[in-house]
Protein backbone atom coordinates (compact mmCIF):
# COMPACT_ATOMS: atom_id res chain seq x y z
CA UNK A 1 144.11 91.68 141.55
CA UNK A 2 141.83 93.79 139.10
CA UNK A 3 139.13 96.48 140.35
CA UNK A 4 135.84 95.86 138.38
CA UNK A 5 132.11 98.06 138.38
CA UNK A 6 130.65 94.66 136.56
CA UNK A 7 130.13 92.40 139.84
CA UNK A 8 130.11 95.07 142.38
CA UNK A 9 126.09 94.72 142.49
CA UNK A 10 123.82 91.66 143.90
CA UNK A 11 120.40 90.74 144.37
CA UNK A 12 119.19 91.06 147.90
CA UNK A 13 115.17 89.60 147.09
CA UNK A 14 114.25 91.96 144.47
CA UNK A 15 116.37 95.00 145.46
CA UNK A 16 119.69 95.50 143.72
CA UNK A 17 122.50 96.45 146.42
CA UNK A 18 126.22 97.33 147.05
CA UNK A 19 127.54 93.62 147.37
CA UNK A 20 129.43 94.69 150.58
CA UNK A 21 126.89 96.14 153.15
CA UNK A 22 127.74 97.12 156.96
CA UNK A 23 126.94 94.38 159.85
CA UNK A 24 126.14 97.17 162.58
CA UNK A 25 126.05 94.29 165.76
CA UNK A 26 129.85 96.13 166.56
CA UNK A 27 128.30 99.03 167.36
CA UNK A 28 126.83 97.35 170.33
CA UNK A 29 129.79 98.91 171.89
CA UNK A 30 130.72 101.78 170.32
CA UNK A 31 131.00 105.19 171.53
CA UNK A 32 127.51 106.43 170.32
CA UNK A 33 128.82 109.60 168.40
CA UNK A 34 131.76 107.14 166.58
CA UNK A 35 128.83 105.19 165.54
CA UNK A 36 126.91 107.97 164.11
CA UNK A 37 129.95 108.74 161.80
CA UNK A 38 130.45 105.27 160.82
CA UNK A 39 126.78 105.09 159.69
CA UNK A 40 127.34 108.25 157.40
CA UNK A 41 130.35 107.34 156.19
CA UNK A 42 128.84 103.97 155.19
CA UNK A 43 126.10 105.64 153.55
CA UNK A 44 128.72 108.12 151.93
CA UNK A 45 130.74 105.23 150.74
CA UNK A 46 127.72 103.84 148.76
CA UNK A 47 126.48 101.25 151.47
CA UNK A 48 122.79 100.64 151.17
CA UNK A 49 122.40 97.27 153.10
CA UNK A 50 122.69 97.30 156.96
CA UNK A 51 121.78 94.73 159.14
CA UNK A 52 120.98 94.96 162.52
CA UNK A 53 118.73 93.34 165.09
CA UNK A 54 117.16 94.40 168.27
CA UNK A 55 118.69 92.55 170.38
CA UNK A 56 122.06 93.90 169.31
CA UNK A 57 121.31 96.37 172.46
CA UNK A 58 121.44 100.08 171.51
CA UNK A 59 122.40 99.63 167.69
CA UNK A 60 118.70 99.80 166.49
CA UNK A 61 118.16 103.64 167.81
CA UNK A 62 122.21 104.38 166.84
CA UNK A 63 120.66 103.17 162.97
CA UNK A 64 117.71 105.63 163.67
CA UNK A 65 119.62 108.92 165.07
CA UNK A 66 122.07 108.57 162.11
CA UNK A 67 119.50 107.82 159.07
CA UNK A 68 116.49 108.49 159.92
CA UNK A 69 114.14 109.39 157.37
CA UNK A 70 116.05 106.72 155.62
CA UNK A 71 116.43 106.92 152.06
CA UNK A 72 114.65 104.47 149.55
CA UNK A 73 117.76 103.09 148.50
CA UNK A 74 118.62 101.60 152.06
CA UNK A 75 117.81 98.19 153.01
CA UNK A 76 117.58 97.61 156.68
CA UNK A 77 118.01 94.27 157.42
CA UNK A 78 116.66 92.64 160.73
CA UNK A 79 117.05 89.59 162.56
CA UNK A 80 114.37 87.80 165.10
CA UNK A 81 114.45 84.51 167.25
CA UNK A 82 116.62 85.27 170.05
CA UNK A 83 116.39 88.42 172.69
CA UNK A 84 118.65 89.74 175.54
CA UNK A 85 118.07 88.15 179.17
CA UNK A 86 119.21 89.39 182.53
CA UNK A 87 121.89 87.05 183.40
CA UNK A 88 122.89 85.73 180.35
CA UNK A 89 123.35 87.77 176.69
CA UNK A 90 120.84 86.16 174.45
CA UNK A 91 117.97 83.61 175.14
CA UNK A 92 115.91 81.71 171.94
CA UNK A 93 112.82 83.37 171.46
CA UNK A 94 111.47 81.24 168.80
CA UNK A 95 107.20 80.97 169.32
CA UNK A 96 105.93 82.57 166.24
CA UNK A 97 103.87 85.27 168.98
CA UNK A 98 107.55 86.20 169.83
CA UNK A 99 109.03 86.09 166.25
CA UNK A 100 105.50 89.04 165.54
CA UNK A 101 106.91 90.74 168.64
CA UNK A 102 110.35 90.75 167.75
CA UNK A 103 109.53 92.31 164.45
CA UNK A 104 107.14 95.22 165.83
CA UNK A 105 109.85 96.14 168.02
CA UNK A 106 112.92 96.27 165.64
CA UNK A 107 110.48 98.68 163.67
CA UNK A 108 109.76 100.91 166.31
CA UNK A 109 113.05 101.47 167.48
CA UNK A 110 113.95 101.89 163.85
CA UNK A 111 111.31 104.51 163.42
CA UNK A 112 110.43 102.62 160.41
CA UNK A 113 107.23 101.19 159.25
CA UNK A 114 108.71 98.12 156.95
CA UNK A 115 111.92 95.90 156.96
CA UNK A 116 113.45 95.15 153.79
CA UNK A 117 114.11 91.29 155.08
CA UNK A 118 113.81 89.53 158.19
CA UNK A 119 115.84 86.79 159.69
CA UNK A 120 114.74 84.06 161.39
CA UNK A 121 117.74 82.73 163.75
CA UNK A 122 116.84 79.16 164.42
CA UNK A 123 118.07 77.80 167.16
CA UNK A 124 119.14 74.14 166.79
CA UNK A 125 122.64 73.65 167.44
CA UNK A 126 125.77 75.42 168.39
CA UNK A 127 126.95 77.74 168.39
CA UNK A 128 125.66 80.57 169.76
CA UNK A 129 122.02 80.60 171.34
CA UNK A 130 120.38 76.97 171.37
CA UNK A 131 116.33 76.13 171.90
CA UNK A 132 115.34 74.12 174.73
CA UNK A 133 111.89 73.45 176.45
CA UNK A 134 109.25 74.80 174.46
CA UNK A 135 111.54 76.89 172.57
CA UNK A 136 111.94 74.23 170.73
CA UNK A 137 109.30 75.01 167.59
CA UNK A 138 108.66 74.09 164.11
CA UNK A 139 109.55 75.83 160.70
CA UNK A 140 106.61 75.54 159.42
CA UNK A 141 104.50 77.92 162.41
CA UNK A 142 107.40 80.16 162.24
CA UNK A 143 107.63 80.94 158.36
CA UNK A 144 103.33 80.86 158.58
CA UNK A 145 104.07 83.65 161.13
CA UNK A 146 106.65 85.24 158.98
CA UNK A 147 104.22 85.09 155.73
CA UNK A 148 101.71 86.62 157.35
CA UNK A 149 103.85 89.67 158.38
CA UNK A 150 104.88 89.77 155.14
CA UNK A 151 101.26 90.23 153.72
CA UNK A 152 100.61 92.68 156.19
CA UNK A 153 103.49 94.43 154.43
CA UNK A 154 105.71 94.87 157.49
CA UNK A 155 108.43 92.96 156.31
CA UNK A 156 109.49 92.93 152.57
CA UNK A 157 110.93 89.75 152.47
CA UNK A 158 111.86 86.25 154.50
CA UNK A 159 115.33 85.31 155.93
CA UNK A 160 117.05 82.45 157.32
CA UNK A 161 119.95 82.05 159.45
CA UNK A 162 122.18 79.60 160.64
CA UNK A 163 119.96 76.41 159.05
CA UNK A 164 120.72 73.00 156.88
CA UNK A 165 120.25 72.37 153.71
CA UNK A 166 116.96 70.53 154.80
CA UNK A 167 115.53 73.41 156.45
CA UNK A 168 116.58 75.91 153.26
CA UNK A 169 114.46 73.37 150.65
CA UNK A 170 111.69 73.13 153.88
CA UNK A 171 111.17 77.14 153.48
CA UNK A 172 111.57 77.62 150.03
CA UNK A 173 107.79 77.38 148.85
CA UNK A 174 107.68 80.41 151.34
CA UNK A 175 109.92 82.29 149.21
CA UNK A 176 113.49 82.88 150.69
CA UNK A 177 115.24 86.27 149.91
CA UNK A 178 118.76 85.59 151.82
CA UNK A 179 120.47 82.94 154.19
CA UNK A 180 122.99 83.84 156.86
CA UNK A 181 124.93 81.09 157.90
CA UNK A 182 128.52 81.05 159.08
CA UNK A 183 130.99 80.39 156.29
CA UNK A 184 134.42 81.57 155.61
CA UNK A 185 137.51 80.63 153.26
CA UNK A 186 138.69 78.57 155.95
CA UNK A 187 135.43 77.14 157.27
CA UNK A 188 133.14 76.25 154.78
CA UNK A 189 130.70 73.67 156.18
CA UNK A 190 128.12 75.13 154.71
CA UNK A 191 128.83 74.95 150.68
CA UNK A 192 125.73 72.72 150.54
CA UNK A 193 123.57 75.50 151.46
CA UNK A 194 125.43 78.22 149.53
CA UNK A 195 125.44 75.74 145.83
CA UNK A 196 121.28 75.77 146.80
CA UNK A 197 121.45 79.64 147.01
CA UNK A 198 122.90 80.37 144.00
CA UNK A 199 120.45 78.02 142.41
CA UNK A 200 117.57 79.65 143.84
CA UNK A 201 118.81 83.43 143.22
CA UNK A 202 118.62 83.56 147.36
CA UNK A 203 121.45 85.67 148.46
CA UNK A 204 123.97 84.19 150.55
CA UNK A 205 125.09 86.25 153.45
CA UNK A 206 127.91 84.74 155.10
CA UNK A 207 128.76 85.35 159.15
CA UNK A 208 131.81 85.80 160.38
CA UNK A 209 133.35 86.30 156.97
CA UNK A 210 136.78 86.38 158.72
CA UNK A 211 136.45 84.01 161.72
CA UNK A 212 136.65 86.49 164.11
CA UNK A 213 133.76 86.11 166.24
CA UNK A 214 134.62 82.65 167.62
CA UNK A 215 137.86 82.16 169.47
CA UNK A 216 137.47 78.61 168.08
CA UNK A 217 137.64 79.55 164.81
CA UNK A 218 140.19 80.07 162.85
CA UNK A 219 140.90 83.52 162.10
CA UNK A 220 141.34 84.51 157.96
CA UNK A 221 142.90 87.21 158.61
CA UNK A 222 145.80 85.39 160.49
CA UNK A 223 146.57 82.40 157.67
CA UNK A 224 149.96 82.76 156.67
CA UNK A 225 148.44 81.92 152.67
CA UNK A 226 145.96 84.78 152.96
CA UNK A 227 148.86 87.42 154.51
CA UNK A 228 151.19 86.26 151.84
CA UNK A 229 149.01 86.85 148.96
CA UNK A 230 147.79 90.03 150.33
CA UNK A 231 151.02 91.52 150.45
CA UNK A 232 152.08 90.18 146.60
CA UNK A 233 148.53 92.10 145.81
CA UNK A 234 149.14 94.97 147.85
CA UNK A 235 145.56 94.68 149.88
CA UNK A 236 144.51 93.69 152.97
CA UNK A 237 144.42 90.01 154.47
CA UNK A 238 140.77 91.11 155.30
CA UNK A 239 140.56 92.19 151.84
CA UNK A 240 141.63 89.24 150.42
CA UNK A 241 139.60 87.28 152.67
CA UNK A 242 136.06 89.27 151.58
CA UNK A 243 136.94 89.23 148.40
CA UNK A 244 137.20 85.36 147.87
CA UNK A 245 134.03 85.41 149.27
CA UNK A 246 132.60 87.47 146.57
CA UNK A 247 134.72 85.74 143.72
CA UNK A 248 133.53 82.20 145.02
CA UNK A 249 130.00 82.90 144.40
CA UNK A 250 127.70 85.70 142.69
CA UNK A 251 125.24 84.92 145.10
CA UNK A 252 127.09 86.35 147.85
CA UNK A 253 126.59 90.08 149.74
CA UNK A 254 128.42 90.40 152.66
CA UNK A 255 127.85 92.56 156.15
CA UNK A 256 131.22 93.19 157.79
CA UNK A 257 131.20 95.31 160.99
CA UNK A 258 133.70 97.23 162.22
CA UNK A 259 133.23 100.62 164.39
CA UNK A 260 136.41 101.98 162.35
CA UNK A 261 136.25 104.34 159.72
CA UNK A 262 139.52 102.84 157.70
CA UNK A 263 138.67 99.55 157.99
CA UNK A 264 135.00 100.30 156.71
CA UNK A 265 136.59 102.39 153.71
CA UNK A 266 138.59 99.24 153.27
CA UNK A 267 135.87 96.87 153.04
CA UNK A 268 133.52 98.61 151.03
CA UNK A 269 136.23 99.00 148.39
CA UNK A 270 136.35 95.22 148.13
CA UNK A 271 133.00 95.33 146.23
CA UNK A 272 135.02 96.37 143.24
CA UNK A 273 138.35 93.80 144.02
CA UNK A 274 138.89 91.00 142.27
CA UNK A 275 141.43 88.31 142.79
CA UNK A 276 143.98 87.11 140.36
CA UNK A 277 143.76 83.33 139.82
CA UNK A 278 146.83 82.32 141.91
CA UNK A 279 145.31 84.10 145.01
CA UNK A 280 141.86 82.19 144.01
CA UNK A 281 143.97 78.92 143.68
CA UNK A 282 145.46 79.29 147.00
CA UNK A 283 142.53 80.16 148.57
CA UNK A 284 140.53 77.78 147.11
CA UNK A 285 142.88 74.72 148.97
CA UNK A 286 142.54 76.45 151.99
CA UNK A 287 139.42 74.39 152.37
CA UNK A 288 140.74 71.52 153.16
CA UNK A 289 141.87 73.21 156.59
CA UNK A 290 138.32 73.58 157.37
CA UNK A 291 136.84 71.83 160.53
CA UNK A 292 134.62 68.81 159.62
C-alpha cells in the first residue's frame, strides 16, 4: 500500500472533487445532532461531494442545518424518480411533471437555489423500487425534462442511476456528468457501463461499494481475500475494498455513508490509498465470484 496526493482528485461534470465524498441516505436514521457532527467533520476532512435525495426522509434539512450557506466548493448531489409512500418506503415517481417536482423540492429543503447534479433513478428492474402502470415512461421525456431544468439553471448537471449500457449511450447526446449503478469488487455486473464512463469522462459512482445494503449481496467487507490483505497492509477490509474501487478506474468517486465519525475519517483517507499489486491481483480474481 502507498498513500499518494496525485489521484486523490476526480472529475464530477466540470467540478474537480475529493474522489471519496459522503453518501448521507444513513443519516435517515441518525440521531439528528450525531448527524450534524458527521456533516462537519466531513467538511473538515476535505469532503466536498454529498449526495442526498429527498426522499431519504429528514437528511435533506440535516444537510441544510449543518451547511447552510454552503460553500462554493460543495457539490450537493441529488437524486429524483422515486418518493416515500404511506405503506410502503419508496414508490417510482418517474413522469417528467414529477421528476420537475422532485427537483424543486430537494432545493427547498436544501435552502439552495441550484444542484450541482441530478439523478435520475430509473426504475426498470430489481432491485429496489420498480415502475409499473403508467410509471412506466420513456428516457427520452425524462432527460427533455431534465435539460430543460438544466437551462433554467436549477440543476448544474444530468445523472443516471441504476441503467444499461443502452440507456447510458441513449442519454449521452444530453450530456451525462455521473452514473450510479451498483458495482462492487465482488459484484461487478456493471463493467460495461463503467469501460463507457471512463470513455466519456462521466464519473462513475458506484452503490453499495461494499455490498452492504442488500442481504443478498455479498458483503466486501466479509471476504476472507479482502480481510487477509487488509491485515498484511495494515488498513481496513472497507479500506481495501474502496480503494480497489478507486485503483480499478480513474473515473470513479465514491459516496460511502456511515453516521460514524471513525469510520468516515477512515474512508476519506482512502482518497490518498493505494494498493500494492498483490492486493490488486487478488482483488482483481475476486470477480469471478460475482453473481451473473
Amino acid at each position: 500500500m502507498t498513500t499518494s496526493q496525485a489521484n486523490a482528485y476526480g472529475k464530477l461534470g466540470e467540478h474537480d472533487v475529493l474522489r471519496v465524498g459522503f453518501g448521507a441516505m444513513q443519516l435517515e436514521h441518525a440521531d439528528p445532532a450525531d448527524a450534524v457532527k458527521v456533516l462537519h467533520r466531513a467538511v473538515e476532512l476535505g469532503v466536498d461531494h454529498i449526495d442526498t435525495a429527498q426522499f431519504y426522509g429528514p437528511v435533506n434539512e440535516l444537510i441544510r442545518t449543518a451547511l447552510h450557506p454552503y460553500a462554493d466548493r460543495l457539490q450537493i448531489v441529488t437524486k429524483v424518480g422515486a418518493v416515500t409512500h404511506p405503506t410502503e418506503r419508496l414508490v417510482a415517481a418517474q413522469k417528467p411533471a414529477q421528476l420537475r417536482a422532485q427537483v424543486e423540492e430537494n432545493l427547498r429543503t436544501l435552502g439552495a437555489e441550484h444542484l450541482a447534479v441530478v439523478n435520475l433513478r430509473r426504475a426498470d428492474t430489481p432491485p429496489g423500487i420498480t415502475a409499473t402502470g403508467d410509471q412506466v415512461v420513456d428516457l427520452d421525456s425524462q432527460l427533455a425534462e431534465l435539460i430543460a431544468l438544466r437551462d433554467e439553471g436549477k440543476i448544474g448537471g444530468i445523472g443516471l442511476s441504476h441503467v444499461t449500457l443502452a440507456q447510458l449511450r441513449q442519454a449521452l447526446p444530453a450530456g451525462i456528468a455521473c452514473v450510479q449503478n451498483l458495482y462492487n469488487v465482488l459484484t461487478r455486473d456493471h463493467e460495461d457501463v463503467l469501460t463507457e464512463c471512463a470513455e466519456h469522462g462521466i464519473a462513475w459512482v458506484p452503490y453499495c461499494p461494499l455490498g452492504s445494503a442488500f442481504d443478498w449481496l455479498p458483503s466486501v467487507t466479509g471476504n476472507p481475500v479482502v480481510i487477509a490483505h487488509a491485515e498484511r497492509l495494515g488498513i481496513t477490509p472497507a479500506q481495501a475494498g474502496l480503494a480497489w474501487l478507486l485503483g480499478h478506474s480513474p473515473a470513479t468517486l465514491l459516496i460511502p455513508g456511515t453516521r460514524n465519525l471513525a469510520h468516515l475519517a477512515d474512508n476519506v483517507a482512502v482518497a490518498r490509498i493505494e494498493l500494492d499489486q498483490e492486493a490488486t491481483s487478488a482483488f482483481d480474481a475476486l470477480a469471478q465470484d460475482a453473481p451473473a
